[in-house]
Protein backbone atom coordinates (compact mmCIF):
# COMPACT_ATOMS: atom_id res chain seq x y z
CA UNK A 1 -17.75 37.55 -30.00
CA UNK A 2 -19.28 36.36 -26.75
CA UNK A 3 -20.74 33.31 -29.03
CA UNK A 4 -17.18 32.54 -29.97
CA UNK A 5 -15.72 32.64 -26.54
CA UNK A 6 -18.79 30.02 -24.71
CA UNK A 7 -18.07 27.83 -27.94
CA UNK A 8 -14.73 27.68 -27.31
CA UNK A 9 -15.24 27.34 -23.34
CA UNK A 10 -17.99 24.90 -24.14
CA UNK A 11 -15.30 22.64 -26.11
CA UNK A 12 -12.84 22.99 -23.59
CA UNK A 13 -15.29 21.73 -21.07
CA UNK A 14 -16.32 18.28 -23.78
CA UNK A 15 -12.42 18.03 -23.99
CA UNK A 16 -11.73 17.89 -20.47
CA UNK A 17 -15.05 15.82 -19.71
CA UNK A 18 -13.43 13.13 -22.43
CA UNK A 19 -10.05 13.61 -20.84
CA UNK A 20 -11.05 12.49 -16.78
CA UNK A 21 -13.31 9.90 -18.21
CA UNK A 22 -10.38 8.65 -19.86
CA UNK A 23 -8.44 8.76 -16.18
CA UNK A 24 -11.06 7.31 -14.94
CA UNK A 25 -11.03 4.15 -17.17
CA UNK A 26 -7.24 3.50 -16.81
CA UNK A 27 -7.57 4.04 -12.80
CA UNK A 28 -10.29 1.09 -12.84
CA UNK A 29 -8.27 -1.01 -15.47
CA UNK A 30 -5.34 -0.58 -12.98
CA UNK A 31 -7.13 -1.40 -9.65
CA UNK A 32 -8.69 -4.58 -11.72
CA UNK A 33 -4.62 -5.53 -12.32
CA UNK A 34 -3.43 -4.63 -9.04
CA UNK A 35 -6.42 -6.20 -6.61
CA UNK A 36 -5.58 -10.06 -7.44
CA UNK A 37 -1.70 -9.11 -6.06
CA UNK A 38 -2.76 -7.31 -3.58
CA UNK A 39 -5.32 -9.81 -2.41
CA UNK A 40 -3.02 -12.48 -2.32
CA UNK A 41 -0.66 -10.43 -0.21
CA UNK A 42 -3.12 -9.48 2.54
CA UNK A 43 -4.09 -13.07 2.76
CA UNK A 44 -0.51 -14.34 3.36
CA UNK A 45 -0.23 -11.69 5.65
CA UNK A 46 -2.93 -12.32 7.83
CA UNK A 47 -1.85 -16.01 7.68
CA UNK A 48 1.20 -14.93 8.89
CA UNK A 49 0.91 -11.92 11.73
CA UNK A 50 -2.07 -13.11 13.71
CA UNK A 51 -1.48 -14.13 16.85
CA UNK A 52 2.15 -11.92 16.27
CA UNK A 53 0.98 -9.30 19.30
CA UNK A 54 0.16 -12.25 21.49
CA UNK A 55 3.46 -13.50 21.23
CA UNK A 56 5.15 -10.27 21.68
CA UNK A 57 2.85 -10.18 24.79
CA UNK A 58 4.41 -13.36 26.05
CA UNK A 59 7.82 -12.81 25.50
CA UNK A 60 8.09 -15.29 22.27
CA UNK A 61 9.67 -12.33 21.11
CA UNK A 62 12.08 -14.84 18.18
CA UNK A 63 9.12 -16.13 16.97
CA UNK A 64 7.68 -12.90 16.42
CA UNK A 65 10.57 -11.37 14.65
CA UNK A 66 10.39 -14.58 12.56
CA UNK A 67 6.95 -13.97 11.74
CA UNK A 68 7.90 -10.33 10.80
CA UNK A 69 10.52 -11.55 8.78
CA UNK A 70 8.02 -13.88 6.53
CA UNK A 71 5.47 -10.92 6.43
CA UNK A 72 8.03 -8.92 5.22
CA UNK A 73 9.40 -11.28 2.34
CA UNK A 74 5.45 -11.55 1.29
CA UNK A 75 5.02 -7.66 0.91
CA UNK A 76 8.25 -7.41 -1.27
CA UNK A 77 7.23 -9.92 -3.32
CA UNK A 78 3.71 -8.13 -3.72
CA UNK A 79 5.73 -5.04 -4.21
CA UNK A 80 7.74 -6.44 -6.82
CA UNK A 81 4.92 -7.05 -8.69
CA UNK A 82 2.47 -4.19 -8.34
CA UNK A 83 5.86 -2.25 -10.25
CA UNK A 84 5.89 -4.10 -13.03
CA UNK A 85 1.98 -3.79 -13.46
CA UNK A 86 1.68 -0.54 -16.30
CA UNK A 87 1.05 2.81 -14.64
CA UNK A 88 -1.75 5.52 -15.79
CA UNK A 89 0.39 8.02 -17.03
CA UNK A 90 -1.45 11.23 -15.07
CA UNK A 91 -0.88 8.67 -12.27
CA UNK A 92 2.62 7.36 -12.35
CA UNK A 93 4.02 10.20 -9.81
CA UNK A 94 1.04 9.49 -7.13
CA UNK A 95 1.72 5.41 -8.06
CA UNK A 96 5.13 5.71 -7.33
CA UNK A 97 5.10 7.51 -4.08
CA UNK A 98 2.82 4.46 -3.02
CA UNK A 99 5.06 2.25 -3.84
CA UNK A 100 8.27 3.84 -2.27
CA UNK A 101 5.72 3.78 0.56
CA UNK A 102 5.33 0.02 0.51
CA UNK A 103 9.48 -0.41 0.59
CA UNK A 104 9.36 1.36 3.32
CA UNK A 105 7.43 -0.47 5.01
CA UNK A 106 8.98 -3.71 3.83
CA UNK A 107 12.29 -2.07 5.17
CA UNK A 108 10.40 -1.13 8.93
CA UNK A 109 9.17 -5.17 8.94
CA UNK A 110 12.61 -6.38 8.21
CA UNK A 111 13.67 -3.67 11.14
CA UNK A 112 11.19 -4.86 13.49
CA UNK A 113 11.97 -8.44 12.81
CA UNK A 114 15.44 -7.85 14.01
CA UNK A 115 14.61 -6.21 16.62
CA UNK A 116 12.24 -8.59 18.24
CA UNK A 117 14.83 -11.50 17.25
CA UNK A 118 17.26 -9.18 19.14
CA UNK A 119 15.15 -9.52 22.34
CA UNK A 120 14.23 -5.76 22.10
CA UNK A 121 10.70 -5.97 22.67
CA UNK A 122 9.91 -1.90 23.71
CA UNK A 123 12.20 -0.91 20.20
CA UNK A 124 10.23 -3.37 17.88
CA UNK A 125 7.03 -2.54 19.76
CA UNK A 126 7.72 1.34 18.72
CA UNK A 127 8.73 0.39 15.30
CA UNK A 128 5.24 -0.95 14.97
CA UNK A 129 3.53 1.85 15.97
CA UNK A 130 5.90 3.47 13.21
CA UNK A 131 4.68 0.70 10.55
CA UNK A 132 0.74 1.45 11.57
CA UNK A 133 1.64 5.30 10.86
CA UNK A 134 3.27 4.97 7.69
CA UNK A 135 0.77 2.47 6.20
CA UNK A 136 -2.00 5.02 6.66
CA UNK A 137 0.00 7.75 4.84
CA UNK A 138 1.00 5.08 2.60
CA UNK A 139 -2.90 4.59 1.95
CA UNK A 140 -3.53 8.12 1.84
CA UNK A 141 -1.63 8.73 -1.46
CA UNK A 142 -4.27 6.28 -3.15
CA UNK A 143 -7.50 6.67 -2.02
CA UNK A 144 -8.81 7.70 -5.67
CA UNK A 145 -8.33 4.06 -6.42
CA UNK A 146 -10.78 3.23 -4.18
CA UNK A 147 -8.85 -0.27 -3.67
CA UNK A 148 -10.47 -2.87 -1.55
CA UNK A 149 -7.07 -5.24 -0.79
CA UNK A 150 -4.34 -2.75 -1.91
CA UNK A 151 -4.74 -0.40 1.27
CA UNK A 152 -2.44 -2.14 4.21
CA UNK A 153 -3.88 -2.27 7.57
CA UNK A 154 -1.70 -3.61 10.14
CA UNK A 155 -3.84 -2.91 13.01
CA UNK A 156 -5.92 -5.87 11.86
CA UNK A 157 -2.81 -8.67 12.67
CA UNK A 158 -3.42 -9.38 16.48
């Protein structure tokens, strides 16, 4: 009987060995699809924001918010296409909290970008702390990816 009972847990452990290997494979075939867009993204964006906290610094607060505005219309676009890339099924709940994530944050740029094009330099400035906040939670919800350009880090636009 006790034979019986470690065969059957030993098989359960094989089975579930096979079954996160499997995870593992479709998390790397998905950061392999999702890097290139991502990578593209981060390198519009740092095109785009530095030198963004200088001119909020200086008052060139329109130029900022127009800056915002362009950063924000790259993200969605990177957005748009990181959801049509296939999900990992044991995945697709995690993925799409990450994604909600990265609206939101297209939705705080687009905020902020009004806001400095507004003139209100101490509400945009708070909305950015906001946008630094919600990137790293944003982040959080994918670290088993271990991405290298798919984690947004707007700390790094001065």
């Amino acid at each position: 009987m006790k034979r019986v009972i470690l065969a059957s847990f030993a098989i359960l452990l094989a089975f579930a060995g096979i079954a996160s290997g499997d995870a593992s494979e479709s998390r790397t075939a998905y950061k392999e699809a999702v890097e290139p867009i991502c990578k593209t993204n981060k390198e519009a964006s740092k095109r785009i924001l530095t030198g963004v906290e200088k001119m909020v610094k200086d008052d060139k607060l329109a130029q900022a918010g127009q800056r915002f505005s362009r950063a924000a219309k790259a993200l969605e676009t990177a957005e748009k296409e990181l959801a049509a890339v296939p999900q990992p099924p044991e995945d697709a709940v995690k993925l799409g909290k990450w994604l909600s994530g990265i609206k939101g944050e297209v939705s705080l740029m687009k905020t902020i970008a009004a806001k400095f094009k507004a003139g209100n330099k101490s509400k945009g400035s708070s909305l950015v702390v906001k946008l630094k906040n919600n990137a790293n939670k944003t982040n959080n919800l994918v670290l088993a990816f271990q991405f290298n350009y798919c984690k947004i880090d707007p700390s790094k636009f001065k």
